[in-house]
Each structure stands twice: as C-alpha cells, then as structure tokens.
PDB file of N, CA and C in Angstrom:
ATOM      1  N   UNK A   1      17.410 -48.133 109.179  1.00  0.00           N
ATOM      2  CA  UNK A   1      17.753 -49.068 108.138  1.00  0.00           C
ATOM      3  C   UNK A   1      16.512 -49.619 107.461  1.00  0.00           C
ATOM      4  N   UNK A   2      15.750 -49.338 108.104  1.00  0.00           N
ATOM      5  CA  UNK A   2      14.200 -50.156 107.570  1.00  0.00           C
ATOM      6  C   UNK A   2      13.564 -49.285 106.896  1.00  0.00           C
ATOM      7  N   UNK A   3      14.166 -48.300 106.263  1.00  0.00           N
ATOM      8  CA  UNK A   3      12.975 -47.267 105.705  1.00  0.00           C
ATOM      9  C   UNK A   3      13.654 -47.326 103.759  1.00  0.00           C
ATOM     10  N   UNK A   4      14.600 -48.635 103.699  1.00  0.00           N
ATOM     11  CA  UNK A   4      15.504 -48.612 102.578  1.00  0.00           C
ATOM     12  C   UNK A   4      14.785 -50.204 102.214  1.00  0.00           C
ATOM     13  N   UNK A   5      14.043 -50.720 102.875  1.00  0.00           N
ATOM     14  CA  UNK A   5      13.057 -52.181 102.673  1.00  0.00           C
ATOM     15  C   UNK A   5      12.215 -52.346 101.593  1.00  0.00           C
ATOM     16  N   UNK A   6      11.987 -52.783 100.508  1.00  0.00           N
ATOM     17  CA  UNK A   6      11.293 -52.794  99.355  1.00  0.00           C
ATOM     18  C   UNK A   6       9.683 -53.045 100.112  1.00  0.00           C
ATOM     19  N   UNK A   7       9.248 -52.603 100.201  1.00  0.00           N
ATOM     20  CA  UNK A   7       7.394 -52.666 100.250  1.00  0.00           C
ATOM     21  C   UNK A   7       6.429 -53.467  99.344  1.00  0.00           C
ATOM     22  N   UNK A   8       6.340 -55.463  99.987  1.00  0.00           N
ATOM     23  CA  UNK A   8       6.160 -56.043  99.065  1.00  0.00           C
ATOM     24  C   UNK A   8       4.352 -56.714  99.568  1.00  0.00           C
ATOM     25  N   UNK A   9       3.492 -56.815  98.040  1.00  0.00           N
ATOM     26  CA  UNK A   9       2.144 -56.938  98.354  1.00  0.00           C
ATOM     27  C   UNK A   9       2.196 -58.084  99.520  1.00  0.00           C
ATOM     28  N   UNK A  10       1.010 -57.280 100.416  1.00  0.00           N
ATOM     29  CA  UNK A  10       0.215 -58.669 101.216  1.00  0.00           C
ATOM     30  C   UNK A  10      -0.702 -58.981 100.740  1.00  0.00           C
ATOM     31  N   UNK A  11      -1.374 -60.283 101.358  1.00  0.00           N
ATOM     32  CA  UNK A  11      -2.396 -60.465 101.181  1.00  0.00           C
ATOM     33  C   UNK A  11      -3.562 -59.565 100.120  1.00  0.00           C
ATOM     34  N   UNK A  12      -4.138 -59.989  99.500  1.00  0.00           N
ATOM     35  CA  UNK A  12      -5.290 -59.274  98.469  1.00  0.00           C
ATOM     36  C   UNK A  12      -4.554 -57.765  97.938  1.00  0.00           C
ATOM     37  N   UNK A  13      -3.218 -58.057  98.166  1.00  0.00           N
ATOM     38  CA  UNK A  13      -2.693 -56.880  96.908  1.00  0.00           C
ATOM     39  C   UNK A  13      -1.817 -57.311  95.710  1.00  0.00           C
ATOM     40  N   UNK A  14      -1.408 -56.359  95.289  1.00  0.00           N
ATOM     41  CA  UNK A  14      -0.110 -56.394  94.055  1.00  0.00           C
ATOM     42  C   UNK A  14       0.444 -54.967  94.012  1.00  0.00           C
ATOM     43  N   UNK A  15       1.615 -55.317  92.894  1.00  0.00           N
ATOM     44  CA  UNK A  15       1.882 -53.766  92.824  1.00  0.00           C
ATOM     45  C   UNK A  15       2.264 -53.450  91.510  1.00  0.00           C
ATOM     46  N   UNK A  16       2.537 -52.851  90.858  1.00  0.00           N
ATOM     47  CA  UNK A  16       2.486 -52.402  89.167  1.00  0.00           C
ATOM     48  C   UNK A  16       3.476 -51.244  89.271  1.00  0.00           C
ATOM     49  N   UNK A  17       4.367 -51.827  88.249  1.00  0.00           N
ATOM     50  CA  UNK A  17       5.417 -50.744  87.922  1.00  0.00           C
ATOM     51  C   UNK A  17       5.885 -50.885  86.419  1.00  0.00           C
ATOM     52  N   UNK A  18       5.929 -49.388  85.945  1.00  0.00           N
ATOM     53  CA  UNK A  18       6.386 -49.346  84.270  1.00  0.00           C
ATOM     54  C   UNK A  18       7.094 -48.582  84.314  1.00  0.00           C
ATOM     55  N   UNK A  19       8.181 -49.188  83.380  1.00  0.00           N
ATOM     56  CA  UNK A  19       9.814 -48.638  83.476  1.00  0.00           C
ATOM     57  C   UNK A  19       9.500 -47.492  81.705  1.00  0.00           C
ATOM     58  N   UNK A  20      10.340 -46.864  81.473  1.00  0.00           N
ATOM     59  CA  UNK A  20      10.039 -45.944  80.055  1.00  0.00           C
ATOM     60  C   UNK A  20      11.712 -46.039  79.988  1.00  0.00           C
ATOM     61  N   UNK A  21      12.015 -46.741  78.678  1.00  0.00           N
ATOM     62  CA  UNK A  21      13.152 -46.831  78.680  1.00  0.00           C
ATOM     63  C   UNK A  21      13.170 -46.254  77.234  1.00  0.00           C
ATOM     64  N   UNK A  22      12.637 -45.228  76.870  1.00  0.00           N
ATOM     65  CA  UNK A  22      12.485 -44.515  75.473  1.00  0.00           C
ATOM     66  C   UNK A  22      13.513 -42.799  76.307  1.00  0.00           C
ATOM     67  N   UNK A  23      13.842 -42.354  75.187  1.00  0.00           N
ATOM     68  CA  UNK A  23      14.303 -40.828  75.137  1.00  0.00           C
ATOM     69  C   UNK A  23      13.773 -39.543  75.530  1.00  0.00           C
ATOM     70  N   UNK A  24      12.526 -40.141  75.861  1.00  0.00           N
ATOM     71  CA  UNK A  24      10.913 -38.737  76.072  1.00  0.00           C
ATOM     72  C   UNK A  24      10.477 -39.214  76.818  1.00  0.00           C
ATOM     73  N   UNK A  25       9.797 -38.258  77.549  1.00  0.00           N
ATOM     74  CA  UNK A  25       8.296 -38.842  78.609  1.00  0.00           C
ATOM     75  C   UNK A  25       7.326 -39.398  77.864  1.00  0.00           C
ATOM     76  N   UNK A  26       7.144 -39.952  78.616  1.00  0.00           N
ATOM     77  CA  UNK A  26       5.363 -40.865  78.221  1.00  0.00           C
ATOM     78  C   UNK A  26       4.439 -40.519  79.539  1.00  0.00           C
ATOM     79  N   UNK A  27       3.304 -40.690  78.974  1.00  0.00           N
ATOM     80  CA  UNK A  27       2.064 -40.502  79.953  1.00  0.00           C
ATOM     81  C   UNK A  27       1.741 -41.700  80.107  1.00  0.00           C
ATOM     82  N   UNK A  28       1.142 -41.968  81.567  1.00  0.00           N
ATOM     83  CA  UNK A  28       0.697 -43.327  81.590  1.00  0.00           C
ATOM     84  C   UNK A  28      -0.799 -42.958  82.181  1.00  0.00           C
ATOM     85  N   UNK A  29      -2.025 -43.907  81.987  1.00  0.00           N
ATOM     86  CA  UNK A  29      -3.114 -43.923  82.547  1.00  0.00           C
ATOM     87  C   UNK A  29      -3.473 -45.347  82.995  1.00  0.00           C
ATOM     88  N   UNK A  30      -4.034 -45.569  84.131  1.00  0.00           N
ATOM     89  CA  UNK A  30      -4.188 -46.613  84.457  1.00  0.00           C
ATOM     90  C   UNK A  30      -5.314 -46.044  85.096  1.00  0.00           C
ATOM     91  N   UNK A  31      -6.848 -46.255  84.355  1.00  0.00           N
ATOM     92  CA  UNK A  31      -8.316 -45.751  85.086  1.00  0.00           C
ATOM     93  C   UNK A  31      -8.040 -46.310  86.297  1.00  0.00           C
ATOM     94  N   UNK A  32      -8.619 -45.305  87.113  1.00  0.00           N
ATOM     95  CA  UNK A  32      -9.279 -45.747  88.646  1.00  0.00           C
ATOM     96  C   UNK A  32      -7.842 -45.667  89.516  1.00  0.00           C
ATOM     97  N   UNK A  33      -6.687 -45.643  89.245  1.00  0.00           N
ATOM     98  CA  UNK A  33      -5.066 -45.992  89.739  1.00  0.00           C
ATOM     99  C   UNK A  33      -4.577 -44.677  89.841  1.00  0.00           C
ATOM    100  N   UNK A  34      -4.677 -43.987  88.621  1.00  0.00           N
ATOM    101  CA  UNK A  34      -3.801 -42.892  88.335  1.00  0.00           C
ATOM    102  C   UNK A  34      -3.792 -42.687  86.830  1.00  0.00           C
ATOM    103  N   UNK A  35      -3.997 -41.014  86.409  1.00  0.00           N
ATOM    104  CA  UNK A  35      -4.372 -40.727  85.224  1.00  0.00           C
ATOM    105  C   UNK A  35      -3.276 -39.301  84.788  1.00  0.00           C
ATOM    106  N   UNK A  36      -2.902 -39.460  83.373  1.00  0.00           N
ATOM    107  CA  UNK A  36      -2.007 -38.465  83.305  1.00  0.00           C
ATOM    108  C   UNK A  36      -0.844 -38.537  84.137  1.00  0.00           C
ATOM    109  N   UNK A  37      -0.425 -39.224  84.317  1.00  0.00           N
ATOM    110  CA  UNK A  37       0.949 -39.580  85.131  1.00  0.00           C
ATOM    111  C   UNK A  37       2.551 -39.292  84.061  1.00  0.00           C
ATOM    112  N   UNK A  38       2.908 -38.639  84.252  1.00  0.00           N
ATOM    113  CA  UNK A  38       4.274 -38.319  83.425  1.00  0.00           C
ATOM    114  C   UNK A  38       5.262 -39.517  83.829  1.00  0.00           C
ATOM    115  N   UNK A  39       6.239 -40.240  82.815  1.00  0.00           N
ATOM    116  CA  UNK A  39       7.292 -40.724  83.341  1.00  0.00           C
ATOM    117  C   UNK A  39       8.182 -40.177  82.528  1.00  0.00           C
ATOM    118  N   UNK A  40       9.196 -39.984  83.020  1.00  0.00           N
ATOM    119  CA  UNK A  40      10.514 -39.304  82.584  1.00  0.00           C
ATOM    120  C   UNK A  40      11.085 -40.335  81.858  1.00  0.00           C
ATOM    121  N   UNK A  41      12.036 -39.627  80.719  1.00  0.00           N
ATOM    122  CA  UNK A  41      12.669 -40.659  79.937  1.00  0.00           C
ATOM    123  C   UNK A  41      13.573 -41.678  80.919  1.00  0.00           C
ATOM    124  N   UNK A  42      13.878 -42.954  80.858  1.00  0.00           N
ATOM    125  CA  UNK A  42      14.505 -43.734  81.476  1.00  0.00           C
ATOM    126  C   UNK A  42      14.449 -43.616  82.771  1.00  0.00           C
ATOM    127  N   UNK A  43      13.078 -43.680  83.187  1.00  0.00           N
ATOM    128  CA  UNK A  43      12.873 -43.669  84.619  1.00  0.00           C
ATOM    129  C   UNK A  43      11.747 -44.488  84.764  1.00  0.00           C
ATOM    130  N   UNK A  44      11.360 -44.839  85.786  1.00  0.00           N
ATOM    131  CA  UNK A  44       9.486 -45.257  85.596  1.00  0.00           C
ATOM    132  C   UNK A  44       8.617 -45.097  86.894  1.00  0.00           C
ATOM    133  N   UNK A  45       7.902 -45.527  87.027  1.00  0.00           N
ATOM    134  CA  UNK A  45       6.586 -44.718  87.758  1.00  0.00           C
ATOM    135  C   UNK A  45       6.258 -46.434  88.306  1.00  0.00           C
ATOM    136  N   UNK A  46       5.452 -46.057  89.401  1.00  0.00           N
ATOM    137  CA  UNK A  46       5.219 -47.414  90.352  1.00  0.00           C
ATOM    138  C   UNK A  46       3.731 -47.230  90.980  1.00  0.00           C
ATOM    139  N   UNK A  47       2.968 -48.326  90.639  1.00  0.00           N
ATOM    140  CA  UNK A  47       1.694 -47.841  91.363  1.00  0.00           C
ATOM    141  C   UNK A  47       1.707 -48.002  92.743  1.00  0.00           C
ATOM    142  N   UNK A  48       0.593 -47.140  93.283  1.00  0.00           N
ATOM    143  CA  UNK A  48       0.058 -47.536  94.880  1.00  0.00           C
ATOM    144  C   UNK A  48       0.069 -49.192  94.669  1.00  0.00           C
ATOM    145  N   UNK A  49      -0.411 -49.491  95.878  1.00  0.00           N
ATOM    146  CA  UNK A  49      -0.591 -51.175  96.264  1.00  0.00           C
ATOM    147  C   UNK A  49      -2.543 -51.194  95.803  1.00  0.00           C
ATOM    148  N   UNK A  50      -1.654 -51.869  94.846  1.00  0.00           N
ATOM    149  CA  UNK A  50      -3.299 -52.234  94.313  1.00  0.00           C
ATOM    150  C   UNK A  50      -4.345 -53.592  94.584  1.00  0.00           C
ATOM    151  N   UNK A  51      -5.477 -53.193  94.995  1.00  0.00           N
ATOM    152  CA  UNK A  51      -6.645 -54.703  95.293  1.00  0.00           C
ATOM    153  C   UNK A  51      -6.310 -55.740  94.484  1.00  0.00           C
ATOM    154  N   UNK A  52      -6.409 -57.125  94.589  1.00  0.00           N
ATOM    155  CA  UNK A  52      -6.232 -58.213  93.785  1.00  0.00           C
ATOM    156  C   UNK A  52      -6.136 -59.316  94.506  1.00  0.00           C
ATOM    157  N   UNK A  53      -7.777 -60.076  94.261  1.00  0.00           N
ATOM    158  CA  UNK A  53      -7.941 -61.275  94.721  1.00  0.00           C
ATOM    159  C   UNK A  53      -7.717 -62.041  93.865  1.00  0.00           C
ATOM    160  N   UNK A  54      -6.559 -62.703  93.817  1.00  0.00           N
ATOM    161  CA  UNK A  54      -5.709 -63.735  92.483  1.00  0.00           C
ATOM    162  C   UNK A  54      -5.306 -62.731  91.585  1.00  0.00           C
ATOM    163  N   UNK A  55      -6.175 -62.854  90.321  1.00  0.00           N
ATOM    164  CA  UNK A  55      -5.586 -61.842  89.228  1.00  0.00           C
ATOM    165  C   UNK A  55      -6.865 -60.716  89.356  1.00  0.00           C
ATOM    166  N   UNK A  56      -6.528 -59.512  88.981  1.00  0.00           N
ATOM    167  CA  UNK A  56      -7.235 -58.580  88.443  1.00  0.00           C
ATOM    168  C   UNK A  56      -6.666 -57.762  87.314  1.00  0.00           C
ATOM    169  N   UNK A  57      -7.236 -57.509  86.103  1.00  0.00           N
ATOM    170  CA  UNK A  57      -7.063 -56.995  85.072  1.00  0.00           C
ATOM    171  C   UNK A  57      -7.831 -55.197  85.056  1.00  0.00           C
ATOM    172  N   UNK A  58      -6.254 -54.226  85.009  1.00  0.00           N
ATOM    173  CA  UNK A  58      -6.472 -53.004  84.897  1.00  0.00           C
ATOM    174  C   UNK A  58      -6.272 -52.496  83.332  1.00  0.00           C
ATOM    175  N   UNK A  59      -7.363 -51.830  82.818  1.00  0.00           N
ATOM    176  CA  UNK A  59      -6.650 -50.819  81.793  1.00  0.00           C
ATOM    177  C   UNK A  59      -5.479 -50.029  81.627  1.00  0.00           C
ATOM    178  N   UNK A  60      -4.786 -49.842  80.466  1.00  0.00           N
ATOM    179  CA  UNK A  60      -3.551 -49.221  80.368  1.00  0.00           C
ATOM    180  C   UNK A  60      -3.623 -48.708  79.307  1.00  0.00           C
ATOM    181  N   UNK A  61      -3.290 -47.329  79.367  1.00  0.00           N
ATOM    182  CA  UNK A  61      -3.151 -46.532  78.121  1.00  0.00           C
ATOM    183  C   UNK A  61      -1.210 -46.069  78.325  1.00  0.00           C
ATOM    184  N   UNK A  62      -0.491 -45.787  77.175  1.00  0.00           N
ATOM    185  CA  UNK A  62       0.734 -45.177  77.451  1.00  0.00           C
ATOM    186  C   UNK A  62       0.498 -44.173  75.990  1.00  0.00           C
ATOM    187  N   UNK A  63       1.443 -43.000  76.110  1.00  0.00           N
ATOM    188  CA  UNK A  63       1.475 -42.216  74.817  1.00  0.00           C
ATOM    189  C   UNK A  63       2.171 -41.049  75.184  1.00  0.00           C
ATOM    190  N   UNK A  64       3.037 -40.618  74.003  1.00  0.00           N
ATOM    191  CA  UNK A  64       3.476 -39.597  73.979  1.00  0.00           C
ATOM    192  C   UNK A  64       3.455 -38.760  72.843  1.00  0.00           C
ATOM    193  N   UNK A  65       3.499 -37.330  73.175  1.00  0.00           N
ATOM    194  CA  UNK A  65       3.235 -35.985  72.285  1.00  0.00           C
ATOM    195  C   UNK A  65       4.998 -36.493  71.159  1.00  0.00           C
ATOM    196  N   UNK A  66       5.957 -36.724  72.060  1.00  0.00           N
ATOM    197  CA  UNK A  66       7.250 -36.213  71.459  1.00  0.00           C
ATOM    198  C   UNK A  66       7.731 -37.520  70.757  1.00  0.00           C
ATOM    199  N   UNK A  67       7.376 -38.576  70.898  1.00  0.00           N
ATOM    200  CA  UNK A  67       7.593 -39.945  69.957  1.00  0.00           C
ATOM    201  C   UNK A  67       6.682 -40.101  69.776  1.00  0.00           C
ATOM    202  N   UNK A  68       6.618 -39.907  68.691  1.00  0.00           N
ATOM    203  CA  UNK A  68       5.125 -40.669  67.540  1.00  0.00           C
ATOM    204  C   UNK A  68       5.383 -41.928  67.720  1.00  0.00           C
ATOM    205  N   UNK A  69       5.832 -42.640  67.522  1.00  0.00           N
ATOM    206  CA  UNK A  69       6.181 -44.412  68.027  1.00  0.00           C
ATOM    207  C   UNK A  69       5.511 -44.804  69.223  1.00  0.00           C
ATOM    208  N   UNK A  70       5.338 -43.836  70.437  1.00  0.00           N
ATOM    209  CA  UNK A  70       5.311 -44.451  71.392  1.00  0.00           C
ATOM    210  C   UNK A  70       3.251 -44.225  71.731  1.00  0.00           C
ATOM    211  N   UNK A  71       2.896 -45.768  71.518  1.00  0.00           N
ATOM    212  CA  UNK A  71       1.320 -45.428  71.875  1.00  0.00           C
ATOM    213  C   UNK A  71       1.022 -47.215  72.471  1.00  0.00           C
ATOM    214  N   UNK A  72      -0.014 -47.194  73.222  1.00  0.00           N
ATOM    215  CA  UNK A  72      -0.022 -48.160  73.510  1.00  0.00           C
ATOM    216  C   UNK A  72      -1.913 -48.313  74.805  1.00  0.00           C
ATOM    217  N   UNK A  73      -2.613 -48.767  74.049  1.00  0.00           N
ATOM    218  CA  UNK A  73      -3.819 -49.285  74.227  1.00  0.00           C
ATOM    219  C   UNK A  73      -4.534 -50.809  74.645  1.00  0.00           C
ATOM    220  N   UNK A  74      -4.163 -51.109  75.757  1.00  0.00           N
ATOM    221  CA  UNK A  74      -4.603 -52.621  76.320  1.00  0.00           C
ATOM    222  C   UNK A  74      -4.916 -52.557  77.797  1.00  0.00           C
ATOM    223  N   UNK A  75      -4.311 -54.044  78.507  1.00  0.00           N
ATOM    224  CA  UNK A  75      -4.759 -54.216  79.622  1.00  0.00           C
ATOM    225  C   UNK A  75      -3.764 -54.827  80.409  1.00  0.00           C
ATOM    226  N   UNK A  76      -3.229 -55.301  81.697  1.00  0.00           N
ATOM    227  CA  UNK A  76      -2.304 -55.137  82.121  1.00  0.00           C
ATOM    228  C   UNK A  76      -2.764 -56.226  83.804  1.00  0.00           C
ATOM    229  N   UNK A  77      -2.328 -57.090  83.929  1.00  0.00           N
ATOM    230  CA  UNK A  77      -2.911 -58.176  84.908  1.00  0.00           C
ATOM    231  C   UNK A  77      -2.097 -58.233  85.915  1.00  0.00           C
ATOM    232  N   UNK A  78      -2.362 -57.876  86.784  1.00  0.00           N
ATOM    233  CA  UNK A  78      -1.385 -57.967  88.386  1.00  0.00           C
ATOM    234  C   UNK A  78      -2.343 -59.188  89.149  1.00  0.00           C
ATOM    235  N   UNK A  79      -1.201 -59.837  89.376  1.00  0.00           N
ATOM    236  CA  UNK A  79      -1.181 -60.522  90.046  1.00  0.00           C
ATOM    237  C   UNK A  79      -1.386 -60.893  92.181  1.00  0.00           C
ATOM    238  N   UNK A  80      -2.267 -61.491  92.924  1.00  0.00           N
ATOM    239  CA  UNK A  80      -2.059 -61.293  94.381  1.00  0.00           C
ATOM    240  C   UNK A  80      -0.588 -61.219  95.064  1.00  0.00           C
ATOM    241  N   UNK A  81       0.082 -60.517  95.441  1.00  0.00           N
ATOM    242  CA  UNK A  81       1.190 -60.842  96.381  1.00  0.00           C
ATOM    243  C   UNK A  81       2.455 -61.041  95.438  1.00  0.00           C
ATOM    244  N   UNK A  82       2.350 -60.225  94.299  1.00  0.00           N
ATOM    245  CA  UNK A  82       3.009 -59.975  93.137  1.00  0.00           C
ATOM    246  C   UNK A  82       3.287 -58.710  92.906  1.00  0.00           C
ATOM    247  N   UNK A  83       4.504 -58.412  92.213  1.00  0.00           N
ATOM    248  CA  UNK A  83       5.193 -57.362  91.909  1.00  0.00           C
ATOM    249  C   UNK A  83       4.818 -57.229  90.134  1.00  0.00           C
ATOM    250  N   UNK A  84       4.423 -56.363  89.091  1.00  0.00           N
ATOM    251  CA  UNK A  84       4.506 -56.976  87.659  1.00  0.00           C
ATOM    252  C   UNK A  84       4.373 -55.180  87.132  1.00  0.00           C
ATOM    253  N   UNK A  85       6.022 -56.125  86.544  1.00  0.00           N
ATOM    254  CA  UNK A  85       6.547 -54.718  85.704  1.00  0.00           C
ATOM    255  C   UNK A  85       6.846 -55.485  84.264  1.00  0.00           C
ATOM    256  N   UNK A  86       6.373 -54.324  83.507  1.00  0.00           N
ATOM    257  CA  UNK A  86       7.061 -54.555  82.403  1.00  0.00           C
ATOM    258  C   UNK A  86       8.301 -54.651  82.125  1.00  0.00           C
ATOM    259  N   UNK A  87       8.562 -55.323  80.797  1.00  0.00           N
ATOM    260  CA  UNK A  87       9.989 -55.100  80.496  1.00  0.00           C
ATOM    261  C   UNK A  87       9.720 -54.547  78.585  1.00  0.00           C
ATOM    262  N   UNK A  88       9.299 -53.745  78.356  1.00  0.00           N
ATOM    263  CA  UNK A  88       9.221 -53.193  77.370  1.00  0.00           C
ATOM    264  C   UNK A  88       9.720 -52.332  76.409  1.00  0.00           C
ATOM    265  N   UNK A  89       9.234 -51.799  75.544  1.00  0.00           N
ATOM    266  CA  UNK A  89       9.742 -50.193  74.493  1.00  0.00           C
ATOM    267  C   UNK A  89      10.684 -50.734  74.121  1.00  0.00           C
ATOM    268  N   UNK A  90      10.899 -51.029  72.832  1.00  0.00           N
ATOM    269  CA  UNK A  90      12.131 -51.131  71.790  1.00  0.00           C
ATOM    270  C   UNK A  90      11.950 -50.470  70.650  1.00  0.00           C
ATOM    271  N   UNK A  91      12.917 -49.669  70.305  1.00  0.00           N
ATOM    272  CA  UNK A  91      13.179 -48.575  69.803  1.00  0.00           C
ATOM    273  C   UNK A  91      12.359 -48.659  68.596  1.00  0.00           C
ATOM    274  N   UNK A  92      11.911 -49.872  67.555  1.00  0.00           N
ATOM    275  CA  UNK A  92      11.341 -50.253  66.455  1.00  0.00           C
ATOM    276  C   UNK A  92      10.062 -49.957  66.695  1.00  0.00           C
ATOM    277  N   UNK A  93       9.248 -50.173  67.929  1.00  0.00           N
ATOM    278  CA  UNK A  93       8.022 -50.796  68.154  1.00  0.00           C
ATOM    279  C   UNK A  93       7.802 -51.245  69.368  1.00  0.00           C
ATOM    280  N   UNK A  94       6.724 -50.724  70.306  1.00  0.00           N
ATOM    281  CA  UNK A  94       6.358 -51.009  71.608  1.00  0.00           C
ATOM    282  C   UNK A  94       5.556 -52.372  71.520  1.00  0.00           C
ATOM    283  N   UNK A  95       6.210 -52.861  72.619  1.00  0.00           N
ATOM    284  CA  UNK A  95       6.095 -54.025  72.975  1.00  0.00           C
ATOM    285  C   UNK A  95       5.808 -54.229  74.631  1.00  0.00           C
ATOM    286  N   UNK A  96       5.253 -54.952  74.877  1.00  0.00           N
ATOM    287  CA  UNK A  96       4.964 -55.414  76.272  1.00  0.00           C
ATOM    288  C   UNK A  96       4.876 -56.591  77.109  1.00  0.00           C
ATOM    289  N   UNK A  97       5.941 -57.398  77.220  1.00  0.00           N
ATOM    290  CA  UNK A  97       6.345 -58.705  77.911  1.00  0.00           C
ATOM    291  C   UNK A  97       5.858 -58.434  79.980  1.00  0.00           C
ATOM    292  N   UNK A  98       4.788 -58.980  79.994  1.00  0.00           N
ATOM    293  CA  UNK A  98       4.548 -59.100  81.234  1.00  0.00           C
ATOM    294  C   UNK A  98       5.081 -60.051  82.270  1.00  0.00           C
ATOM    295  N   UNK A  99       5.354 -59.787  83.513  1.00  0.00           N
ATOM    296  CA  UNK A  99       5.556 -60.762  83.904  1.00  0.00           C
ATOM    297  C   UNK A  99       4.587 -61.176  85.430  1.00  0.00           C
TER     298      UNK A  99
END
C-alpha cells in the first residue's frame, strides 16, 4: 500500500512539476535538472527532488516544433519542503501562475 504514497520534499528539498495542457508535446529544459524532456499533450513531467535552502531559482525554457504559440523563456522558484507546479497554457497565450 505504501508504494501508492505521494513522495513529499524533506528537509533542503522541493519538487517541480509542469502539467502541458496544450494539444502537442512541448519540450521542457530545466539546466542542470533535465534537458530536452518531451511532455505529451495533456500530461506533464515531474522533476527529481531538487536542492533548496528556502527558495532557489531554476531556469526554464518550454517550446514546441508543432504550436508556434507555445514558447516560453524565464525562471521558475521552488520552494524548501514544497511541491510547485504550474497551472498554465491557455490556448490564446502562455502564461505561468506559480505557486
């Protein structure tokens, strides 16, 4: 029964997850994390347990070949002993509400 347990940061971690709620894959890069990472349309991708004493701020690239719409160039702040997913992509224009 314990192998169905959500896996939540300890101490000096976090964890980072981006949902792709677009029609196409997107690539995600997150230097130093994971590079070229495919996410499937309406699926999303979850990082390893990442270092973070309080906040640490990772780069984020997103983009795709098959939606020209979908591009996205910034930075992305996880939090210690925090979970932080986006809640993003609307069909007009990518957007990125952190939490």
């Amino acid at each position: 029964m314990q192998d169905t347990y959500a896996v939540l940061p300890q101490n000096g971690e976090a964890q980072l997850r981006i949902f792709n709620s677009f029609n196409c894959s997107v690539i995600v890069d997150v230097p130093g994390v994971i590079t070229d990472n495919k996410i499937e349309p309406l699926n999303f991708w979850s990082a390893p347990t990442l270092q973070a004493d309080g906040e640490k701020i990772y780069p984020l690239n997103i983009r795709s070949d098959a939606c020209s719409y979908v591009t996205f160039d910034g930075n992305v702040t996880v939090t210690e002993m925090q979970v932080t997913k986006n809640k993003y992509m609307m069909r007009t224009q990518l957007r990125f509400l952190l939490s």
